[in-house]
N, C-alpha and C. Protein backbone atom coordinates (compact mmCIF):
# COMPACT_ATOMS: atom_id res chain seq x y z
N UNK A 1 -43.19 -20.21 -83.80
CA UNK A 1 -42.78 -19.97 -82.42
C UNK A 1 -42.08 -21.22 -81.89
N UNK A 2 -41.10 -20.68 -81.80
CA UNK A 2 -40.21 -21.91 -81.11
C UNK A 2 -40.54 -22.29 -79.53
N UNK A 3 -41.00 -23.84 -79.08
CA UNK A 3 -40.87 -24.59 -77.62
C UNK A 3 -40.15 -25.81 -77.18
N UNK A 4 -39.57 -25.08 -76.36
CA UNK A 4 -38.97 -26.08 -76.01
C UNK A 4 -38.89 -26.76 -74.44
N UNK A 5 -39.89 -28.26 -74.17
CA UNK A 5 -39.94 -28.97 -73.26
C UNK A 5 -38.99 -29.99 -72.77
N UNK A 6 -38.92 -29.55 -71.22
CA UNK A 6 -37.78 -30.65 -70.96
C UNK A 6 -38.97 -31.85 -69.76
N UNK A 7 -37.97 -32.91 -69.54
CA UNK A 7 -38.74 -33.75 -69.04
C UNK A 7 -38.21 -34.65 -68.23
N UNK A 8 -38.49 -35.42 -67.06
CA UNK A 8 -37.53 -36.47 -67.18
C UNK A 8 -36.80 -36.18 -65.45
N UNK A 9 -36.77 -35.20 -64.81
CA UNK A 9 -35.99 -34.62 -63.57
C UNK A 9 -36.40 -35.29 -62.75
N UNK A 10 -36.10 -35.60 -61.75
CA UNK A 10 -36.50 -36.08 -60.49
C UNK A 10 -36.27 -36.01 -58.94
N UNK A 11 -35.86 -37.42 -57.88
CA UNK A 11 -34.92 -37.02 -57.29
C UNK A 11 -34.37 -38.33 -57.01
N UNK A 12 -33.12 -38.31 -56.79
CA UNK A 12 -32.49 -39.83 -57.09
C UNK A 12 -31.63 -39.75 -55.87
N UNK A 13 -30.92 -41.27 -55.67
CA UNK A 13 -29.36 -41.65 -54.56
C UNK A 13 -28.37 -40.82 -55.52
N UNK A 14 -27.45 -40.73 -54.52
CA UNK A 14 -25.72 -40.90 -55.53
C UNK A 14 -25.67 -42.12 -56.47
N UNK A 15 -25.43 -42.32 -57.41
CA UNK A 15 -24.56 -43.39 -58.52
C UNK A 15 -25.89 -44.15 -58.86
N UNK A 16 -27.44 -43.31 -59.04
CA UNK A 16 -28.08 -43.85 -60.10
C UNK A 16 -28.48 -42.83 -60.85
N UNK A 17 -29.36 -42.94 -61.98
CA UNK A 17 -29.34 -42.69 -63.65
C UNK A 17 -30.62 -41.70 -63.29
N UNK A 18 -30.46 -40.80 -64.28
CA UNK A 18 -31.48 -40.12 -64.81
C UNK A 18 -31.69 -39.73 -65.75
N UNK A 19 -32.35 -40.07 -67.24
CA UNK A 19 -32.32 -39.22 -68.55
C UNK A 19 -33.58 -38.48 -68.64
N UNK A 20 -33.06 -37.26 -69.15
CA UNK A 20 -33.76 -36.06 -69.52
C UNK A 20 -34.34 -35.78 -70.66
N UNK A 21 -35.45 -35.19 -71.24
CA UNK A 21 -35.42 -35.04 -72.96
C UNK A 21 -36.17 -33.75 -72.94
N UNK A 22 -36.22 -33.41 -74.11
CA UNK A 22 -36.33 -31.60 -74.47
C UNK A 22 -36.57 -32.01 -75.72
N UNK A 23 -37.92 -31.94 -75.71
CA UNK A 23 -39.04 -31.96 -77.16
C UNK A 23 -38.98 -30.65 -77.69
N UNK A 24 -38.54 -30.32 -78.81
CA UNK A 24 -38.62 -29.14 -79.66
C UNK A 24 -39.94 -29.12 -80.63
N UNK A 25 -40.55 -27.95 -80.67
CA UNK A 25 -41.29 -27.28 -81.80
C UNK A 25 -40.73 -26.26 -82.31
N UNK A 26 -40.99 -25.85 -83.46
CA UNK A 26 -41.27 -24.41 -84.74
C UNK A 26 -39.48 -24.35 -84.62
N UNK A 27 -38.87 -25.37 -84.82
CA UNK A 27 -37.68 -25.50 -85.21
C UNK A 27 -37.15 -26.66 -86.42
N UNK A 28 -36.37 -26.22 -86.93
CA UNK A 28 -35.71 -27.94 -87.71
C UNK A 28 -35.03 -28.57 -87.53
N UNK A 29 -35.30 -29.33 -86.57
CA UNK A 29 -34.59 -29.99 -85.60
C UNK A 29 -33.21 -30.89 -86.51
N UNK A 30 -33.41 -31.11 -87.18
CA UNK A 30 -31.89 -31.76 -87.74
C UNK A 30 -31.30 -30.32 -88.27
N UNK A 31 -31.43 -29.36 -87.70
CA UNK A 31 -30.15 -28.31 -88.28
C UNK A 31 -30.08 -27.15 -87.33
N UNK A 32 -30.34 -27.59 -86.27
CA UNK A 32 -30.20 -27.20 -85.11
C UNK A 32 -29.40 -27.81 -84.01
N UNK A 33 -28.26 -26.80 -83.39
CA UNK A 33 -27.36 -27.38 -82.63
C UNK A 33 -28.41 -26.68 -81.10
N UNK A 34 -28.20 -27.83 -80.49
CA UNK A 34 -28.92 -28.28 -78.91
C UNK A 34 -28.24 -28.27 -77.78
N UNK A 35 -28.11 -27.52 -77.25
CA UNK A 35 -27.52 -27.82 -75.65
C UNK A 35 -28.09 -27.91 -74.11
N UNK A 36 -27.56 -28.56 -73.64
CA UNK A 36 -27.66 -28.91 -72.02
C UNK A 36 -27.19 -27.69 -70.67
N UNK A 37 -27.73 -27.02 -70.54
CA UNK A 37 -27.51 -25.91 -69.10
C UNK A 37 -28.09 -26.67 -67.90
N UNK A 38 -27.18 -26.26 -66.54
CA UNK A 38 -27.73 -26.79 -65.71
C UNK A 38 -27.35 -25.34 -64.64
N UNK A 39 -28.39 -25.10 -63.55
CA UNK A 39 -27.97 -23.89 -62.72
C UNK A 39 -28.37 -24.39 -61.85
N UNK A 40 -27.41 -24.78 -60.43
CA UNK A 40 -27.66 -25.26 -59.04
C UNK A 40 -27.67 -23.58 -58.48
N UNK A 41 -28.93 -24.11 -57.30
CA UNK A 41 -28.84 -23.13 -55.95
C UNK A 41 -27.51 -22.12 -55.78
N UNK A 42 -27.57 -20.50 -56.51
CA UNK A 42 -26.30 -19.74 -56.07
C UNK A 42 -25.71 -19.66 -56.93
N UNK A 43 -25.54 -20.41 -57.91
CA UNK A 43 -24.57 -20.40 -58.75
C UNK A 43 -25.13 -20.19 -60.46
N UNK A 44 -23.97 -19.94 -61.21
CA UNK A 44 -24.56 -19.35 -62.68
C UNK A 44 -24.92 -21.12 -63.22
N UNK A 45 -25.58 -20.31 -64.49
CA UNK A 45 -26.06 -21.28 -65.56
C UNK A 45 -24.69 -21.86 -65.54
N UNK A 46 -24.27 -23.11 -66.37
CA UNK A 46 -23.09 -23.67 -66.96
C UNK A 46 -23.47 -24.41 -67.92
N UNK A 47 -22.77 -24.51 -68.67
CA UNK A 47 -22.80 -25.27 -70.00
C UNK A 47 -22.52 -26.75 -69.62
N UNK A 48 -23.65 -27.92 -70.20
CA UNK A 48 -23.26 -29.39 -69.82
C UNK A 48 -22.72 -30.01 -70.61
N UNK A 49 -23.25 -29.94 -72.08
CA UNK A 49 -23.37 -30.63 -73.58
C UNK A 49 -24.11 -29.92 -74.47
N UNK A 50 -23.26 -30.04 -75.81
CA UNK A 50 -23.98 -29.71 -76.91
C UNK A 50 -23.86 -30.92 -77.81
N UNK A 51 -24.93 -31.19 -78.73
CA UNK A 51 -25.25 -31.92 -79.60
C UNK A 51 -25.34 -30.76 -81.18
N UNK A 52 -24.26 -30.72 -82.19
CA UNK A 52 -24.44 -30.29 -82.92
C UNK A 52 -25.25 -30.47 -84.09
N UNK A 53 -25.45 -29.64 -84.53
CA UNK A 53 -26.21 -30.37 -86.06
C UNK A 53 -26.11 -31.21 -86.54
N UNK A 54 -24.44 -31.60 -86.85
CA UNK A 54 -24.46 -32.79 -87.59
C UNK A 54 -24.07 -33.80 -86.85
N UNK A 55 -24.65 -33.88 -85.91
CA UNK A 55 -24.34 -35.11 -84.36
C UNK A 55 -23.46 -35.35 -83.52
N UNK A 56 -22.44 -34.53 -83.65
CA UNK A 56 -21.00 -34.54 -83.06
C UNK A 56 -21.89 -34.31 -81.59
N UNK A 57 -20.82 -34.58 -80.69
CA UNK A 57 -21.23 -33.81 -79.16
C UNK A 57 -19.59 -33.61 -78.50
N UNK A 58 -19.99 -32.87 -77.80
CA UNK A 58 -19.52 -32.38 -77.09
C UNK A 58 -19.73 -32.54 -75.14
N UNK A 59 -19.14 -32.61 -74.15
CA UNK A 59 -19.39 -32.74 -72.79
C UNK A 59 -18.55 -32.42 -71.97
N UNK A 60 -19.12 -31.22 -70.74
CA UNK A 60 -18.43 -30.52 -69.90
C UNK A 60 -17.22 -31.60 -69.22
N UNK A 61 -16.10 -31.46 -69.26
CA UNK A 61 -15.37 -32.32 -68.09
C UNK A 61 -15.44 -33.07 -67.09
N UNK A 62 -16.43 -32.31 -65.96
CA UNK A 62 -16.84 -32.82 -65.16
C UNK A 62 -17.79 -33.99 -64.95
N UNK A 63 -18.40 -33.74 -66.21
CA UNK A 63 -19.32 -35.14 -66.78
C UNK A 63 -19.01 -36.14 -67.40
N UNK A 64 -17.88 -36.05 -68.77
CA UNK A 64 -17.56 -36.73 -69.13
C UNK A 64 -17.42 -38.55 -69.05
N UNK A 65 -17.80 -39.23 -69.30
CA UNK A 65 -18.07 -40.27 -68.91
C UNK A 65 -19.25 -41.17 -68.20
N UNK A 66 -19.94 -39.95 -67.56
CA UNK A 66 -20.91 -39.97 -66.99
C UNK A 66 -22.28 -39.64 -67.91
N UNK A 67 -22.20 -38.83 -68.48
CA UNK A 67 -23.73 -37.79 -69.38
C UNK A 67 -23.12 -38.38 -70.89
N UNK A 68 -24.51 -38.61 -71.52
CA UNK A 68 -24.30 -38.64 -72.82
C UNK A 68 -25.48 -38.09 -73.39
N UNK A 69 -24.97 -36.86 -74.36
CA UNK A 69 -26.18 -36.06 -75.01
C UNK A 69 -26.59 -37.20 -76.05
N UNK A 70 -27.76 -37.06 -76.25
CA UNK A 70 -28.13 -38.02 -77.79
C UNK A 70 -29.56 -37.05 -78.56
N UNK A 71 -29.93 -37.59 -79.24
CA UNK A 71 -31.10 -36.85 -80.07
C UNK A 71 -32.18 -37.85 -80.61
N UNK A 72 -33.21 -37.77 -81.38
CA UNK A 72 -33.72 -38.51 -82.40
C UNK A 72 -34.92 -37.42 -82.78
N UNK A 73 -34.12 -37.51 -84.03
CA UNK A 73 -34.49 -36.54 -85.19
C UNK A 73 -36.34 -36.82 -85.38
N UNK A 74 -36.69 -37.57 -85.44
CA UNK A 74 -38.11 -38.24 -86.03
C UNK A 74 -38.92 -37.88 -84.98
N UNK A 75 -38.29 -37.71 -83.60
CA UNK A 75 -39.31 -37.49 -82.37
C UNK A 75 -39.11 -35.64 -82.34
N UNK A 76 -38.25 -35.70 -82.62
CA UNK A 76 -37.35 -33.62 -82.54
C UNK A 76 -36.80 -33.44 -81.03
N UNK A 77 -36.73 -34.51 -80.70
CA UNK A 77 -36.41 -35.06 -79.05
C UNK A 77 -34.85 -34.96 -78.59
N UNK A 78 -33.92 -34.18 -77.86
CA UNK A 78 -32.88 -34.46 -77.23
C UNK A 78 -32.89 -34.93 -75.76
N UNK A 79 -31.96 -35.80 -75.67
CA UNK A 79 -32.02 -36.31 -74.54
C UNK A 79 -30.65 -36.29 -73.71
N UNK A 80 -30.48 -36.37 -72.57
CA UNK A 80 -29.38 -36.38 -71.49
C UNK A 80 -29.21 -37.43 -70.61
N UNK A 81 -28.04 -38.43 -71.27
CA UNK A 81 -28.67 -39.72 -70.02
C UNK A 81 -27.67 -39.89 -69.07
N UNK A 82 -28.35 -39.64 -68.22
CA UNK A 82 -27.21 -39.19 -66.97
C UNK A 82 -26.77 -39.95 -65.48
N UNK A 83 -25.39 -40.96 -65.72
CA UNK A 83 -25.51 -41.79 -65.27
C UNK A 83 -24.28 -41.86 -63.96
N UNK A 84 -24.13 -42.63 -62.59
CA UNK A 84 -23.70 -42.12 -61.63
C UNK A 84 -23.55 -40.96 -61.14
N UNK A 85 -24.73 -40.66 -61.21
CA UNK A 85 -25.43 -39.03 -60.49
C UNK A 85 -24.50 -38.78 -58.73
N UNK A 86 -24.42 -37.46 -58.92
CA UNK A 86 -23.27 -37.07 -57.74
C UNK A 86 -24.14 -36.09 -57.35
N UNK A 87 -24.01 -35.85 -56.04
CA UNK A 87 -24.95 -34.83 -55.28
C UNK A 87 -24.55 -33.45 -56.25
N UNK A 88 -23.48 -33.05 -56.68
CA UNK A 88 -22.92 -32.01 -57.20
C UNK A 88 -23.99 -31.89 -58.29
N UNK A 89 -24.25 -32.85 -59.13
CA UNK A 89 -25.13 -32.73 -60.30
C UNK A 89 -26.57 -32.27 -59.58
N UNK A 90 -26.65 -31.79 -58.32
CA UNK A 90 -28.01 -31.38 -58.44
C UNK A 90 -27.83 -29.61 -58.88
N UNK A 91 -29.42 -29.44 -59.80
CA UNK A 91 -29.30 -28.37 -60.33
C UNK A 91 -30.87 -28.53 -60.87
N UNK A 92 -31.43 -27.31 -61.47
CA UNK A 92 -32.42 -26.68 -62.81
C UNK A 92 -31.52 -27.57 -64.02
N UNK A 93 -32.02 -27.86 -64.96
CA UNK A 93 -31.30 -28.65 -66.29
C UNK A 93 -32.24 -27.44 -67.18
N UNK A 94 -31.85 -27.45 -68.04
CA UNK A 94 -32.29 -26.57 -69.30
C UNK A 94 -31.77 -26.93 -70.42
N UNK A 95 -32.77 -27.03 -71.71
CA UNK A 95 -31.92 -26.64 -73.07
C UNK A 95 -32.13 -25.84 -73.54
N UNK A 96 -31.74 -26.05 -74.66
CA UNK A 96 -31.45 -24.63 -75.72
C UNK A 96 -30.91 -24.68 -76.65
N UNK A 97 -31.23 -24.04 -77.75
CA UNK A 97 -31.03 -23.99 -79.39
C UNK A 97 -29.78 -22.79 -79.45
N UNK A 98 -29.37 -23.28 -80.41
CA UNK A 98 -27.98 -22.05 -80.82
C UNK A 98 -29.00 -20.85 -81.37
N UNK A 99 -30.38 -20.58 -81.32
CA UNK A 99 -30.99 -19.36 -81.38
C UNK A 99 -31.56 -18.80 -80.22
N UNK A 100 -30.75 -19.33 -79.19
CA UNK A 100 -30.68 -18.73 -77.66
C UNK A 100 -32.47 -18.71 -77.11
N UNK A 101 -33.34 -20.28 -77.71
CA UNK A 101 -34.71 -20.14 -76.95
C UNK A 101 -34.20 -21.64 -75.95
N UNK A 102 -34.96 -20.93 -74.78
CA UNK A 102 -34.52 -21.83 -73.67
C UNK A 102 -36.30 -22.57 -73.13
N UNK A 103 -35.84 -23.68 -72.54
CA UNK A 103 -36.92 -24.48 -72.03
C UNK A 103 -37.12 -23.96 -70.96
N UNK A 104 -38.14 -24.20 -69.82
CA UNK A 104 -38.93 -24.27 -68.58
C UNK A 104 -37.56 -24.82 -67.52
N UNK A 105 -37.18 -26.01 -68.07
CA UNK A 105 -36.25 -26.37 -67.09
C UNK A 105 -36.84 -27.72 -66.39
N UNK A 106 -35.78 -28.55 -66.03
CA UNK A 106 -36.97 -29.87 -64.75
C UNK A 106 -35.51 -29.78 -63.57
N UNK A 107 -35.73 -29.83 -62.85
CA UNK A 107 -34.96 -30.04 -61.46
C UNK A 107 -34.41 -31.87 -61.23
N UNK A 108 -33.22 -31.82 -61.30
CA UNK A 108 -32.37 -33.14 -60.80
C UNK A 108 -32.20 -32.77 -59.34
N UNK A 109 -32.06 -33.51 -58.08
CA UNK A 109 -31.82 -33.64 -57.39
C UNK A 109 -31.36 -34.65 -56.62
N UNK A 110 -29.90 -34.93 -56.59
CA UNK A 110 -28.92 -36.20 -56.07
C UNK A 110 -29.01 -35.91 -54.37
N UNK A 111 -29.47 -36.79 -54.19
CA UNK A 111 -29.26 -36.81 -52.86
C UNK A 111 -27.94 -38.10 -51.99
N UNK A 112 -27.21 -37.77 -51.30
CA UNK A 112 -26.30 -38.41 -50.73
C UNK A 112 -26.08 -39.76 -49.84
């Protein structure tokens, strides 16, 4: 049975840091591609980052520069480190496995 915990949310200013992590079980975590969802108040899920299997990543536009997905294989741990936080980035954060099991979720909240 696949779980997956996220961790790490809080509530922060504009333009400081928050990293996230999403502990996986009953998966293999080095052959598993991982991604970042985030769904603010009203609006759909969106795609943030994926971390593929073989470590490549990937990051929504809007983040770019800002979020960096990372992993460590030994913990089964992905993480989101998410830095000059914008009120816009408030949202639910979620991950998720390319076998579509999703976490609980932790709440970011940028305040202005």
């Amino acid at each position: 049975q696949v779980q997956l915990v996220e961790s790490g949310g809080g509530l922060v200013q504009a333009g400081e840091s928050l990293r996230l992590s999403c502990t996986a079980s009953g998966i293999i975590f080095s052959r598993t591609t991982m991604r970042w969802f985030r769904q603010a108040p009203g609006k759909q899920r969106e795609w943030v980052a994926t971390i593929y299997s073989d470590g490549n990543t990937a990051h929504l536009d809007s983040v770019k520069g800002r979020f960096t997905v990372s992993r460590n294989i030994a913990e089964n741990t992905m993480y989101l480190q998410m830095d000059s936080l914008k009120p816009e980035d408030t949202a639910v954060y979620y991950c998720n496995t390319d076998s579509n099991d999703w976490g609980q979720g932790t709440q970011v909240t940028v305040s202005s």
